[in-house]
N, C-alpha and C. Protein backbone atom coordinates (compact mmCIF):
# COMPACT_ATOMS: atom_id res chain seq x y z
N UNK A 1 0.83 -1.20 0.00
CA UNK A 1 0.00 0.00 0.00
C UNK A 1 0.87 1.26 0.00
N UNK A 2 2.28 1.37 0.73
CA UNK A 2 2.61 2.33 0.47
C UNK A 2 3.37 2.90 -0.84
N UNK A 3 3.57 2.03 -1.67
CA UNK A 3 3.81 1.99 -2.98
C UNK A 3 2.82 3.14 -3.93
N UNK A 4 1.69 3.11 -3.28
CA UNK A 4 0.38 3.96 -4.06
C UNK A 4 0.39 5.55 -3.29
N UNK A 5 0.75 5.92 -2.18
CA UNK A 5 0.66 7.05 -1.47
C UNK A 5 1.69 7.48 -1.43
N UNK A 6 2.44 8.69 -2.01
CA UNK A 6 3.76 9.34 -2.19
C UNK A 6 4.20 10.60 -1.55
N UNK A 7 5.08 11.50 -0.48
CA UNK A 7 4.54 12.57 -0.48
C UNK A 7 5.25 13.21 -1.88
N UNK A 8 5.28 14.37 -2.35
CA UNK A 8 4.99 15.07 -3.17
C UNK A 8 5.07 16.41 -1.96
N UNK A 9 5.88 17.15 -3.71
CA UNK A 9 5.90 18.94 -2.85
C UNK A 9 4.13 19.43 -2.40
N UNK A 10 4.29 19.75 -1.17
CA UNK A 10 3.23 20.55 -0.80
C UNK A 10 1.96 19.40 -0.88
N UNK A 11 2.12 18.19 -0.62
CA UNK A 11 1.21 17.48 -0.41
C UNK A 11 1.27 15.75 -1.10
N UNK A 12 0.17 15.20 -1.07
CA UNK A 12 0.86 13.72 -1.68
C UNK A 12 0.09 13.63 -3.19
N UNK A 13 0.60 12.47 -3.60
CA UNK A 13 0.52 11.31 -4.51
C UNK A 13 0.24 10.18 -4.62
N UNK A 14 -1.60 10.09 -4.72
CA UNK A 14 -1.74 8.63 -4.71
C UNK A 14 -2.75 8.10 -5.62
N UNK A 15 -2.69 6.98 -5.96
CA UNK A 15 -3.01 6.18 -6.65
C UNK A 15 -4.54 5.47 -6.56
N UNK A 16 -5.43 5.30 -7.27
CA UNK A 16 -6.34 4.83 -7.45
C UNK A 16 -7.20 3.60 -8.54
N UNK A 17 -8.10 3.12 -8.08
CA UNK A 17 -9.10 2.63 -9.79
C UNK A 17 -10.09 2.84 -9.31
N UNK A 18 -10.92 3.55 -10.54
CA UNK A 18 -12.37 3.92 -10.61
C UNK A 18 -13.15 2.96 -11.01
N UNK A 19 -14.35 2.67 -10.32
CA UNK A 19 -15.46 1.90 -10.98
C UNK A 19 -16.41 2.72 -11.35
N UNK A 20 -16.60 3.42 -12.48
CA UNK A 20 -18.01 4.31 -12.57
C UNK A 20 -19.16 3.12 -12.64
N UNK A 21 -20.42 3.58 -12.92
CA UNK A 21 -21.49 3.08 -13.00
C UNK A 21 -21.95 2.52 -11.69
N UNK A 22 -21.35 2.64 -10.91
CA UNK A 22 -21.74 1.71 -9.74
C UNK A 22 -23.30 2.14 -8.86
N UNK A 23 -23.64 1.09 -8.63
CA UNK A 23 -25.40 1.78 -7.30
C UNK A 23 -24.92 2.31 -6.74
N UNK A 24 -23.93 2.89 -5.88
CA UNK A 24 -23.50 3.52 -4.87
C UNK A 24 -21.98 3.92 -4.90
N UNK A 25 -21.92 4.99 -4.37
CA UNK A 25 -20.33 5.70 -4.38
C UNK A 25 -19.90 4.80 -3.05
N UNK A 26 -18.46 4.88 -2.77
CA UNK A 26 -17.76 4.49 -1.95
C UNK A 26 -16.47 4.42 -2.29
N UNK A 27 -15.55 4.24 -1.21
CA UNK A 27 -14.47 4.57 -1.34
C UNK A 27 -13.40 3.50 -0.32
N UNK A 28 -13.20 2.56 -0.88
CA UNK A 28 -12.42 1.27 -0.05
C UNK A 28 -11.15 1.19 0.04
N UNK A 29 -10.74 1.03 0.69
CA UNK A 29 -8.66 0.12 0.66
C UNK A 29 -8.73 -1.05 1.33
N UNK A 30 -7.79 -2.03 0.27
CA UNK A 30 -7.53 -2.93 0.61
C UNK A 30 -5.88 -3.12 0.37
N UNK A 31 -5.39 -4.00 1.04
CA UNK A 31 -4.13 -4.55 0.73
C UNK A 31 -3.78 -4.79 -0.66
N UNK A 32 -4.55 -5.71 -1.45
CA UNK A 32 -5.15 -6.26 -2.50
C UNK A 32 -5.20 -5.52 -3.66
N UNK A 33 -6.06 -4.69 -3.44
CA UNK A 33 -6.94 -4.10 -4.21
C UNK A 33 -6.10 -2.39 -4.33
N UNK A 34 -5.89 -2.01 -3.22
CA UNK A 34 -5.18 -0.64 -2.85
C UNK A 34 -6.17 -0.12 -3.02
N UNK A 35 -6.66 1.51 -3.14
CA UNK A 35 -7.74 2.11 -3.12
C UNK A 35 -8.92 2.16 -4.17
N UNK A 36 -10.11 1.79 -4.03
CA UNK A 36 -11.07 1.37 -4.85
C UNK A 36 -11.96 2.70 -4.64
N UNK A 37 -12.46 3.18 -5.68
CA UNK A 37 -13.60 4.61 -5.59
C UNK A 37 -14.42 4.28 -6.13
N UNK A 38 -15.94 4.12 -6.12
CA UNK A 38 -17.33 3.62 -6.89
C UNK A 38 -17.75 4.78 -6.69
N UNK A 39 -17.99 4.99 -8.47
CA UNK A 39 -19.16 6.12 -8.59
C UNK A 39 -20.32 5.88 -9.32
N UNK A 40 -21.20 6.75 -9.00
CA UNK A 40 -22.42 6.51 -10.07
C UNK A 40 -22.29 6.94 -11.19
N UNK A 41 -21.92 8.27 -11.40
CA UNK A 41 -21.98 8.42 -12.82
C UNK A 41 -20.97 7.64 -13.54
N UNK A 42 -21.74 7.58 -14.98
CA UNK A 42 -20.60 6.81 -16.15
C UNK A 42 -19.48 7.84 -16.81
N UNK A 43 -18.48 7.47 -17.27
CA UNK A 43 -17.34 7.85 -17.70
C UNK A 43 -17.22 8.79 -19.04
N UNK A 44 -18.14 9.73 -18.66
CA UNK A 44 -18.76 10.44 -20.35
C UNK A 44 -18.81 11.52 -20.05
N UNK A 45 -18.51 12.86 -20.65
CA UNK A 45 -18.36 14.22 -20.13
C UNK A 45 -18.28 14.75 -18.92
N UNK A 46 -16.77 14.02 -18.53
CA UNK A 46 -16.40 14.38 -17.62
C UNK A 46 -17.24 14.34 -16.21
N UNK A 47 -18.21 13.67 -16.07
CA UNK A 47 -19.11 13.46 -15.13
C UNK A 47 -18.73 12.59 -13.89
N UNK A 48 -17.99 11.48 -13.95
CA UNK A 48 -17.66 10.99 -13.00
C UNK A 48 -16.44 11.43 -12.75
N UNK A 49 -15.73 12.18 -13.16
CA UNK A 49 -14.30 12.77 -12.42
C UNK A 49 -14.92 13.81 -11.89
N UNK A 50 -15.58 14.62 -12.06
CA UNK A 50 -16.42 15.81 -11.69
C UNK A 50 -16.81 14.84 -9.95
N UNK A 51 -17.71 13.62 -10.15
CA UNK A 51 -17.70 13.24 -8.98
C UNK A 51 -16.78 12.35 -8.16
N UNK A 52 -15.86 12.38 -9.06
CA UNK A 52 -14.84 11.61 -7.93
C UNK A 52 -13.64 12.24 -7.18
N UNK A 53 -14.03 13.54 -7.63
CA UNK A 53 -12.95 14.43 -6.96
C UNK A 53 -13.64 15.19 -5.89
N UNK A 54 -15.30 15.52 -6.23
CA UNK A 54 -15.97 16.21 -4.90
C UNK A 54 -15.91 14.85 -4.07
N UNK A 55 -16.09 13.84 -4.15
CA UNK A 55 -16.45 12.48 -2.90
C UNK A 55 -14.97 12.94 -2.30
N UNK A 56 -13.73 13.11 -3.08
CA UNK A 56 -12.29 12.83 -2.60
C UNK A 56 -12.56 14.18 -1.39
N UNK A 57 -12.32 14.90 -2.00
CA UNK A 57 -12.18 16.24 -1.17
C UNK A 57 -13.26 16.04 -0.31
N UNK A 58 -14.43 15.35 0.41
CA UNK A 58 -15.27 15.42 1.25
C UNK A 58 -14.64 14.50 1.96
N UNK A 59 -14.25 13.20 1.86
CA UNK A 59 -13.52 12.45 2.30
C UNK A 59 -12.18 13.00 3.08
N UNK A 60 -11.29 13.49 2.40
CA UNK A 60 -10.05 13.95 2.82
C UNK A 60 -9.89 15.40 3.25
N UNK A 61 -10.98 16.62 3.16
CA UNK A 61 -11.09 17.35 3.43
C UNK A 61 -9.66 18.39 2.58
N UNK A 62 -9.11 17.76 1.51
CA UNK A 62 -7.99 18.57 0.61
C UNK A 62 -8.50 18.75 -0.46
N UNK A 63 -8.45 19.75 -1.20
CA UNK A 63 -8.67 20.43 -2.82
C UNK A 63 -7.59 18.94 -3.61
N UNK A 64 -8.48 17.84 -3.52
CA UNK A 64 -7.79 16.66 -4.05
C UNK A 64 -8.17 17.37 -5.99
N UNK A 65 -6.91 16.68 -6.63
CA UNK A 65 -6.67 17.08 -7.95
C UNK A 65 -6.30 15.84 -9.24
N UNK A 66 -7.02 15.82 -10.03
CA UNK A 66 -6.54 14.39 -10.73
C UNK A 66 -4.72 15.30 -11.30
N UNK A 67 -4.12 14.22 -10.97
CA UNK A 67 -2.35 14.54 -11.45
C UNK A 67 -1.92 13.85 -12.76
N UNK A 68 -2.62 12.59 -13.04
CA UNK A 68 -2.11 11.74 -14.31
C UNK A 68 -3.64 10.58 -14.07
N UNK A 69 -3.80 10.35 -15.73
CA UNK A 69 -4.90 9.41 -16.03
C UNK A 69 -3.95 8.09 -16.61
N UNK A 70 -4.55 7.32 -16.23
CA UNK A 70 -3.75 6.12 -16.88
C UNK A 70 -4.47 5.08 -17.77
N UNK A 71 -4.49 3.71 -17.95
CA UNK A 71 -5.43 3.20 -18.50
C UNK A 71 -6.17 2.22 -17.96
N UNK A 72 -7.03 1.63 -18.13
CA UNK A 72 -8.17 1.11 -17.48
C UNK A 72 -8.51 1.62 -15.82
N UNK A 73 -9.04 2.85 -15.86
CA UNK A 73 -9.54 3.20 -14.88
C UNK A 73 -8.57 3.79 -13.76
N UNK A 74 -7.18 3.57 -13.97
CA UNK A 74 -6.51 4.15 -13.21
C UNK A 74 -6.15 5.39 -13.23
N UNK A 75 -5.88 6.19 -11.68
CA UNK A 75 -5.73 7.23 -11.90
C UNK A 75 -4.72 7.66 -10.68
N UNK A 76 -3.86 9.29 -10.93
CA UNK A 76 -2.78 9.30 -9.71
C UNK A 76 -3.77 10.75 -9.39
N UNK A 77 -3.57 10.91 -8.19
CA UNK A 77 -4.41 12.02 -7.43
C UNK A 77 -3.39 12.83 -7.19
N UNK A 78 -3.35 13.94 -6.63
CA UNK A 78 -2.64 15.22 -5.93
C UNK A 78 -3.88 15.74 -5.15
N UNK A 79 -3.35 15.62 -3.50
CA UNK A 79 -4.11 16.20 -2.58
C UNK A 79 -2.73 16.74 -1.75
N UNK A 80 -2.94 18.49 -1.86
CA UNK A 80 -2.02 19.15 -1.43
C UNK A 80 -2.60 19.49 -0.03
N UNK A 81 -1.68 19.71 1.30
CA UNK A 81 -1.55 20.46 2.22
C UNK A 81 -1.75 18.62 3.04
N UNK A 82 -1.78 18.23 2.96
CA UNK A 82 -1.91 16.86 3.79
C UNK A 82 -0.41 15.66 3.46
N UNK A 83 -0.16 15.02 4.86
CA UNK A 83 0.57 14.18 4.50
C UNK A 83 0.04 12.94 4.06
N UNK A 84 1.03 11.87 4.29
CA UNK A 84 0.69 10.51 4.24
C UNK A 84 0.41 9.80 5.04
N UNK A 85 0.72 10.27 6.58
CA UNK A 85 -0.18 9.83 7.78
C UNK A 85 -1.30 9.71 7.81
N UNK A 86 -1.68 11.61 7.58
CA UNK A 86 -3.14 11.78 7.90
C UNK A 86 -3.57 11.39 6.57
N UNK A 87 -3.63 11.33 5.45
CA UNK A 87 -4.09 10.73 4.30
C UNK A 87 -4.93 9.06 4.85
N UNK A 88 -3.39 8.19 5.26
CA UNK A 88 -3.71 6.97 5.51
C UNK A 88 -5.17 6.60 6.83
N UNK A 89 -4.69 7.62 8.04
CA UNK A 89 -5.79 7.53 9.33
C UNK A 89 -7.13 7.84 8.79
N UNK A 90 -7.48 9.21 7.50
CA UNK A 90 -8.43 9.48 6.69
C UNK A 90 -8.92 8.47 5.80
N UNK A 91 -7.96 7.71 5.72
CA UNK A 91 -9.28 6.35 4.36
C UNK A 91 -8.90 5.11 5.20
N UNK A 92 -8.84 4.93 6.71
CA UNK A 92 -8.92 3.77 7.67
C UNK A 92 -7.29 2.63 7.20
N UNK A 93 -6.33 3.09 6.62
CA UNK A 93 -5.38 2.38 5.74
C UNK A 93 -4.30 2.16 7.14
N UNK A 94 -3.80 0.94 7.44
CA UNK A 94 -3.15 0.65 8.43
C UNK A 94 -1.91 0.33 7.87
């Protein structure tokens, strides 16, 4: 897991996969899996990044920022003014 959470100037770097379409938003970590985000909206004008960055920032309470898109659903975040402690105690990550 710590492979996915980086700090970064003025805040971190971490790593994700999106499931759009999903019944319900949520936002999981696993060992496994590393951080999982379910959204409802589908992957089409910008609609589910639109909501996967307000869930982030409600979650983490940081102006979280997509940093790099990758492919199949992956994505690297930038959430500035926070470390990797409080990042980890914020999404329950041991």
């Amino acid at each position: 897991m710590d492979d996915i959470i980086l700090e970064h100037e003025n805040g971190i770097l971490f790593e994700i996969s999106v499931k759009p379409n999903a019944k319900k938003q949520s936002v999981k970590a696993s060992k496994k899996k590393g951080i999982v985000v379910s959204l409802i909206n589908p992957p089409t004008g910008g609609n589910a990044n639109r909501e996967l960055i307000t869930l982030l920032k409600t979650v983490t309470g940081s102006n979280v920022s997509i940093y790099k898109t990758h492919k199949n659903h992956q994505k690297t975040l930038f959430a500035p003014d926070i470390s990797v402690r409080q990042f980890k105690h914020l999404m329950n990550i041991k």
